[in-house]
Protein backbone atom coordinates (compact mmCIF):
# COMPACT_ATOMS: atom_id res chain seq x y z
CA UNK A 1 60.42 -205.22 -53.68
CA UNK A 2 58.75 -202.60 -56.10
CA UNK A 3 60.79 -199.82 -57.08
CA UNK A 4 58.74 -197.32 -55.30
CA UNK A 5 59.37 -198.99 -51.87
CA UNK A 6 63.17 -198.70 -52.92
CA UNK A 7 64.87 -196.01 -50.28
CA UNK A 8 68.27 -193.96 -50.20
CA UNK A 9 68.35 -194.95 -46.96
CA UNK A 10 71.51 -197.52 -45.53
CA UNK A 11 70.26 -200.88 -44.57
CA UNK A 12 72.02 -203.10 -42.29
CA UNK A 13 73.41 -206.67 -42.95
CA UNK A 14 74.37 -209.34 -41.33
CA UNK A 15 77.75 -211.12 -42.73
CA UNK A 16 79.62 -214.07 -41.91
CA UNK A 17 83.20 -213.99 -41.14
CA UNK A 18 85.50 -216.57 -40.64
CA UNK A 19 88.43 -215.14 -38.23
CA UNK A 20 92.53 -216.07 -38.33
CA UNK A 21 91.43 -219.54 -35.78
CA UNK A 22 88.81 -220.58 -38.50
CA UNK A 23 86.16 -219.53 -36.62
CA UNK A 24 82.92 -217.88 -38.23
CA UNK A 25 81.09 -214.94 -36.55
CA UNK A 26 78.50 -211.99 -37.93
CA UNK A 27 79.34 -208.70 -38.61
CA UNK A 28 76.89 -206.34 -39.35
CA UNK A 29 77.67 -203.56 -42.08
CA UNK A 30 76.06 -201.18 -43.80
CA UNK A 31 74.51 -201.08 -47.02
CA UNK A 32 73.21 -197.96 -49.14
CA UNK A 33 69.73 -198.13 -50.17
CA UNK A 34 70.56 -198.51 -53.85
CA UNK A 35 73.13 -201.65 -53.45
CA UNK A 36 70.38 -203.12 -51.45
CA UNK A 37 67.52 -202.81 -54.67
CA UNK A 38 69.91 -204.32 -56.87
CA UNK A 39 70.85 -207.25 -54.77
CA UNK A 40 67.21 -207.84 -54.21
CA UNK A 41 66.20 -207.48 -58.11
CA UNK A 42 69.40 -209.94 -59.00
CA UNK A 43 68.09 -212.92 -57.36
């Protein structure tokens, strides 16, 4: 992603979650704009 398409915007994810029975669902949270640009530059 170039730094110019970066936005301040949230961004939803999708998580896994592994509940108290050991099961694993998704949960989607939220995700400001700026966490998102590093995440993407760190891989």
């Amino acid at each position: 992603m170039k730094e110019s398409q970066v936005s301040d915007r949230p961004t939803m994810r999708w998580l896994p979650v592994v509940d108290e029975n050991g099961r694993t669902r998704m949960e989607a949270v939220w995700v400001a704009g700026d966490a998102v640009a590093r995440e993407t530059h760190a891989a």
